[in-house]
PDB file of N, CA and C in Angstrom:
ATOM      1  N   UNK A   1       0.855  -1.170   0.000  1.00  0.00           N
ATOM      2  CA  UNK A   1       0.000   0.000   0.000  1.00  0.00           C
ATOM      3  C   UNK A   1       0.900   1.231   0.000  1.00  0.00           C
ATOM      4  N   UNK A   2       0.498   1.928  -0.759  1.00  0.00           N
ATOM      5  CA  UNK A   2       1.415   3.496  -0.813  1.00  0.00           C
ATOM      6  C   UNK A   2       0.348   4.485  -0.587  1.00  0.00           C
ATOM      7  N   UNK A   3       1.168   5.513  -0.103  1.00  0.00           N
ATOM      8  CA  UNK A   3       0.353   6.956  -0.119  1.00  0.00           C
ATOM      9  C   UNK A   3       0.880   7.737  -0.768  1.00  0.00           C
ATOM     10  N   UNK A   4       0.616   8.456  -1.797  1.00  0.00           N
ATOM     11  CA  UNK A   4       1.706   9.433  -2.382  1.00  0.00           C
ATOM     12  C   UNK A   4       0.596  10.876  -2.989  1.00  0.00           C
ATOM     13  N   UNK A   5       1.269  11.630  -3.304  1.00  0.00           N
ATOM     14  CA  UNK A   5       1.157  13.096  -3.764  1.00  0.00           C
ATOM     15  C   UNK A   5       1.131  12.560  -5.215  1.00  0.00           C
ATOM     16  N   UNK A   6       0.597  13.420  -6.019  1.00  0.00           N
ATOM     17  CA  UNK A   6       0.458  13.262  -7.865  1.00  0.00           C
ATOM     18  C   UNK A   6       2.165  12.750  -8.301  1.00  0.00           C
ATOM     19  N   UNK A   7       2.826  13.706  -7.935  1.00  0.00           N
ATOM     20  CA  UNK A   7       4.220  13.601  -8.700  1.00  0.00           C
ATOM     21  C   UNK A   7       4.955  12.206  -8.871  1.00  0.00           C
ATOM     22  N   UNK A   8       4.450  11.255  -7.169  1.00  0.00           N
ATOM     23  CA  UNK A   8       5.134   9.706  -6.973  1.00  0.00           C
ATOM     24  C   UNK A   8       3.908   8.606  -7.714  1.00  0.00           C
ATOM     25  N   UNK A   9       3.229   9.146  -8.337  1.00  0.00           N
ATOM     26  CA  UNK A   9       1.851   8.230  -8.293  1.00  0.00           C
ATOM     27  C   UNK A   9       2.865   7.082  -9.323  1.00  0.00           C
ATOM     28  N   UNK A  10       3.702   7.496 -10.313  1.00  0.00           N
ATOM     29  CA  UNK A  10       4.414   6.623 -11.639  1.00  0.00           C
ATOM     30  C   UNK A  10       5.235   6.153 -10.715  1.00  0.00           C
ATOM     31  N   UNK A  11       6.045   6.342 -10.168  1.00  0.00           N
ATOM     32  CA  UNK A  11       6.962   5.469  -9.131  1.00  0.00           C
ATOM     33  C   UNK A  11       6.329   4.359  -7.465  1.00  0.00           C
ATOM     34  N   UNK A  12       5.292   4.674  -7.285  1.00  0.00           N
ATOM     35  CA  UNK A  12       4.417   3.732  -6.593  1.00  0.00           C
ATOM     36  C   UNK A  12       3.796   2.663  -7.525  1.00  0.00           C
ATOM     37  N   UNK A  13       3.479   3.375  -8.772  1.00  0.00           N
ATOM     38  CA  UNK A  13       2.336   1.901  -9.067  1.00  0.00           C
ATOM     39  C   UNK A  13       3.595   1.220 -10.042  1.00  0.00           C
ATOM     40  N   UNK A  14       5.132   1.825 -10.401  1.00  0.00           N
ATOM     41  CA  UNK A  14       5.981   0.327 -10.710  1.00  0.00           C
ATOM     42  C   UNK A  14       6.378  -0.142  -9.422  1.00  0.00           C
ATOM     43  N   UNK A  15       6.504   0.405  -7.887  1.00  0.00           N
ATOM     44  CA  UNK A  15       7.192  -0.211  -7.055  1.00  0.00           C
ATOM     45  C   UNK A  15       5.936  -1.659  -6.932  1.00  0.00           C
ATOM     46  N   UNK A  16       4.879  -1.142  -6.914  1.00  0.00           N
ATOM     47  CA  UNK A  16       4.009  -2.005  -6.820  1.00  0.00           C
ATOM     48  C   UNK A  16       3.407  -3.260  -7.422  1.00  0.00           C
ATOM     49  N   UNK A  17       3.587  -2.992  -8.879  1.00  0.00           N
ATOM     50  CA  UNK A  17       3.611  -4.021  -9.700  1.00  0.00           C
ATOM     51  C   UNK A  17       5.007  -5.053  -9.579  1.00  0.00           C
ATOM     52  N   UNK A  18       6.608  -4.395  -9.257  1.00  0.00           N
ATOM     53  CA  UNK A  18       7.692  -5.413  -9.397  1.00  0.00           C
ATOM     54  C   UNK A  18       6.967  -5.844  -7.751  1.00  0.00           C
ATOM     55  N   UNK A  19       6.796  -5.195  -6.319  1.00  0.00           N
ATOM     56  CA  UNK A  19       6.644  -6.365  -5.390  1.00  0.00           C
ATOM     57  C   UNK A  19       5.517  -7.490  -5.664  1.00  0.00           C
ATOM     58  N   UNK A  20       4.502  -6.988  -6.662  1.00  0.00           N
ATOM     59  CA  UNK A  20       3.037  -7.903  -5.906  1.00  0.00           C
ATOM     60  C   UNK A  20       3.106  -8.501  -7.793  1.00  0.00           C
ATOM     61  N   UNK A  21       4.737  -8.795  -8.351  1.00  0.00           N
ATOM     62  CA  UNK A  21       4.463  -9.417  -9.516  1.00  0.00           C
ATOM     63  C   UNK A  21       3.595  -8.974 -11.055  1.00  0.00           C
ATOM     64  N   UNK A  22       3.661  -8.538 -11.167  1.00  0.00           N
ATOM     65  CA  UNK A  22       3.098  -7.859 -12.309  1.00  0.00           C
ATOM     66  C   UNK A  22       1.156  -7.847 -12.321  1.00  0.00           C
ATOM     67  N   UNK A  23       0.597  -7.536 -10.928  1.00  0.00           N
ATOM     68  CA  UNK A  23      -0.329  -7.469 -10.232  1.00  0.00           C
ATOM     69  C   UNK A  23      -0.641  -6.160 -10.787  1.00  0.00           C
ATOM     70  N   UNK A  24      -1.996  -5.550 -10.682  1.00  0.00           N
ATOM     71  CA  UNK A  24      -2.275  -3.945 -11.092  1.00  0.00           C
ATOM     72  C   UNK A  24      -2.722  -3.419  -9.765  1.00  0.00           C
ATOM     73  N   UNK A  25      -2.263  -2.153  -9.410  1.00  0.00           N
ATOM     74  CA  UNK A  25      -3.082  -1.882  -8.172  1.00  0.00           C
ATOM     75  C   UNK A  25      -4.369  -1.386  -8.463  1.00  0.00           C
ATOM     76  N   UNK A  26      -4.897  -1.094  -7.714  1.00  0.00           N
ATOM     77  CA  UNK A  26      -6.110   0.044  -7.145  1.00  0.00           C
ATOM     78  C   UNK A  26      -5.763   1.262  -6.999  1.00  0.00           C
ATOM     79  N   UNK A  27      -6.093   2.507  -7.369  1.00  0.00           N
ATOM     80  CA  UNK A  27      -5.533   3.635  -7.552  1.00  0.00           C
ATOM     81  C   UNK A  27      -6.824   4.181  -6.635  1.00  0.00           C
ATOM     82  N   UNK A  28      -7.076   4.837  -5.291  1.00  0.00           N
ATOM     83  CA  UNK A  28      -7.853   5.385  -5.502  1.00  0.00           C
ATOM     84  C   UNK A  28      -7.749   7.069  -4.928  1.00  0.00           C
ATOM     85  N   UNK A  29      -8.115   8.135  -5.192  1.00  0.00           N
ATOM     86  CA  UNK A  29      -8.579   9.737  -4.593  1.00  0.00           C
ATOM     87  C   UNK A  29      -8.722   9.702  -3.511  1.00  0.00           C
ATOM     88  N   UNK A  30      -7.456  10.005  -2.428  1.00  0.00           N
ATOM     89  CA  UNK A  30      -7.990  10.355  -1.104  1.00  0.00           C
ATOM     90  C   UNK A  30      -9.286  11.004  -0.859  1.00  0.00           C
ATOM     91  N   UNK A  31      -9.587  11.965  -1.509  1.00  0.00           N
ATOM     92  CA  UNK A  31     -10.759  12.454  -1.066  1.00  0.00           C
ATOM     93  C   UNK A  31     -12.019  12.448  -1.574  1.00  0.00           C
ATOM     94  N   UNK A  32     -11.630  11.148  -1.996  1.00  0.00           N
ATOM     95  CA  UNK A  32     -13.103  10.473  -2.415  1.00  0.00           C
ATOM     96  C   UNK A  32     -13.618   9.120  -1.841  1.00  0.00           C
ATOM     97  N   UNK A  33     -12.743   8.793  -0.908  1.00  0.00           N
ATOM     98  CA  UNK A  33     -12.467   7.182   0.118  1.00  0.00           C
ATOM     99  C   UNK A  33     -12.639   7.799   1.664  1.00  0.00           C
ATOM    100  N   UNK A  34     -12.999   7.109   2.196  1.00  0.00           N
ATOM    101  CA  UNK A  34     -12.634   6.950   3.833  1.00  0.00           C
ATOM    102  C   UNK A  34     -13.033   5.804   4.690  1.00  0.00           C
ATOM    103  N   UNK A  35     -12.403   4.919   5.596  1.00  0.00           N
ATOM    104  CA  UNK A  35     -12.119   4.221   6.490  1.00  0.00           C
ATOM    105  C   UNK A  35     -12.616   4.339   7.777  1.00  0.00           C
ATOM    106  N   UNK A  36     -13.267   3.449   8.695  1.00  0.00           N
ATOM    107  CA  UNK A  36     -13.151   3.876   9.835  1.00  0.00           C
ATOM    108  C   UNK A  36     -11.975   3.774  10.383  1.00  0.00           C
ATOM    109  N   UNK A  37     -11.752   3.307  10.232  1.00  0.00           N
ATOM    110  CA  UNK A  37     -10.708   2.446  10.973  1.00  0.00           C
ATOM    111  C   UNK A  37      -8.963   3.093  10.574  1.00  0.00           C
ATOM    112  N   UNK A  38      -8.556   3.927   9.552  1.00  0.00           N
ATOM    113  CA  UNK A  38      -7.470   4.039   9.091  1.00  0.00           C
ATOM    114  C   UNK A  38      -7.859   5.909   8.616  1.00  0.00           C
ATOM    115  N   UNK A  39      -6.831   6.522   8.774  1.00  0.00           N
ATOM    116  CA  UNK A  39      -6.317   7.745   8.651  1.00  0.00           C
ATOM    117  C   UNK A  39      -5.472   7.993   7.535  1.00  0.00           C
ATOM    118  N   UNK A  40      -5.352   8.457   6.263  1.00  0.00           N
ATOM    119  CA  UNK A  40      -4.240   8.878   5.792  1.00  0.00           C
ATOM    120  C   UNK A  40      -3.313   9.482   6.217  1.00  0.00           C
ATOM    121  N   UNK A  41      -1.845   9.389   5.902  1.00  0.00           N
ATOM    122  CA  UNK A  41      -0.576   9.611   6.671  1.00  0.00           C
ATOM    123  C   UNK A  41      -0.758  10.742   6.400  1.00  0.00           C
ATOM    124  N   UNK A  42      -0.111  12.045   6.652  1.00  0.00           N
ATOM    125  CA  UNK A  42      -0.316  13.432   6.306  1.00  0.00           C
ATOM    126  C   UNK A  42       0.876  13.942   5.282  1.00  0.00           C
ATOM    127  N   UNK A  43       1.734  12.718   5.085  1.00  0.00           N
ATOM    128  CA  UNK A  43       2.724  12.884   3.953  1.00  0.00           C
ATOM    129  C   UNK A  43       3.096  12.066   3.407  1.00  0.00           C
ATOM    130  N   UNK A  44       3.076  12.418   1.806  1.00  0.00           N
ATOM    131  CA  UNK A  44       3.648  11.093   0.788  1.00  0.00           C
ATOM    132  C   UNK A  44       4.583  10.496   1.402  1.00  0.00           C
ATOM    133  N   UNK A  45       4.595   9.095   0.912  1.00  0.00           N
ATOM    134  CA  UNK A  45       5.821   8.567   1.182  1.00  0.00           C
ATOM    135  C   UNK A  45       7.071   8.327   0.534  1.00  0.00           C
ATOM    136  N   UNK A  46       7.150   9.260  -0.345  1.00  0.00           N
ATOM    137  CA  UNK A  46       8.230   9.752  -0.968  1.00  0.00           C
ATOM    138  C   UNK A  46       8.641  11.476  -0.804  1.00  0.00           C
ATOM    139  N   UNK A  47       8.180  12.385  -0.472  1.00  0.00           N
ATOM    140  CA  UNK A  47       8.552  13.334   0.291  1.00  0.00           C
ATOM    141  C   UNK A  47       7.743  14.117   1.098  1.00  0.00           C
ATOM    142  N   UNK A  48       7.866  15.435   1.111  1.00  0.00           N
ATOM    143  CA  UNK A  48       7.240  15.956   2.033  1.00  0.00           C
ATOM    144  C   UNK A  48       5.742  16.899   1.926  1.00  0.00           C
ATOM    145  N   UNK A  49       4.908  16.289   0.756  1.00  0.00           N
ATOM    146  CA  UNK A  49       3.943  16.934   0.067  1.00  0.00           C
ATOM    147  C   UNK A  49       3.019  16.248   0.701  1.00  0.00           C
ATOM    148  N   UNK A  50       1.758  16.745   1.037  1.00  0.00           N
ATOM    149  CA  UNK A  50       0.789  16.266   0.820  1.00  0.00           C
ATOM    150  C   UNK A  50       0.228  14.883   0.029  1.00  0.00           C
ATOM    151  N   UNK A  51       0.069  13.678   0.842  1.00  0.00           N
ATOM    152  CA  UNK A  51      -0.814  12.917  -0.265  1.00  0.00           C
ATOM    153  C   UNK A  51      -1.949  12.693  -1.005  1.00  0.00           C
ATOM    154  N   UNK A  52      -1.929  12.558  -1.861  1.00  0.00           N
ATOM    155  CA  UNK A  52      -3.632  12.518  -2.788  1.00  0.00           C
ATOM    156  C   UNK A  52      -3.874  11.467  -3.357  1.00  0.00           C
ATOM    157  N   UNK A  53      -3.148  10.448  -3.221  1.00  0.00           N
ATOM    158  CA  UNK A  53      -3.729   8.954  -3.663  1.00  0.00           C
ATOM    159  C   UNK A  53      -3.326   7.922  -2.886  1.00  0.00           C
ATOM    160  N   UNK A  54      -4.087   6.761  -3.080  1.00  0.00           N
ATOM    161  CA  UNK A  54      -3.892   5.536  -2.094  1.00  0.00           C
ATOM    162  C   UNK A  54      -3.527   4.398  -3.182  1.00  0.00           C
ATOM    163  N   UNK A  55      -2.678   3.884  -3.130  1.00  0.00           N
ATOM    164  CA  UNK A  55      -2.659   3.041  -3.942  1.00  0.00           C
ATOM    165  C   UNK A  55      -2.204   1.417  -3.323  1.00  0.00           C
ATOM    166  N   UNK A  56      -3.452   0.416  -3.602  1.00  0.00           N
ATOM    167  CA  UNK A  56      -3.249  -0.762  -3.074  1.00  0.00           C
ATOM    168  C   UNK A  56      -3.492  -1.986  -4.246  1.00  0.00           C
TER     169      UNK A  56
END
């Protein structure tokens, strides 16, 4: 699962496809999803921007 800002979205969904095998993720709009249970991180996980997608 990644969280990232627009700019990492191309570098999450290849990290994602080489771990989970040439698998496709789920892309979805933070702010169009919500969880009870889970919070978005308040920063990509590639730097220090804001995230705007979830990708699983």
């Amino acid at each position: 699962m990644y969280v990232v800002c627009k700019e990492h979205v191309e570098i999450a969904l290849d990290e994602f496809v080489d771990e989970y095998e040439g698998q496709a993720p789920d892309v979805y709009n933070l702010k169009e999803i919500s969880f009870t249970a889970w919070n978005a991180p308040a920063k990509c996980e590639f730097c220090d921007q804001n995230p705007k997608y979830l990708i699983v």
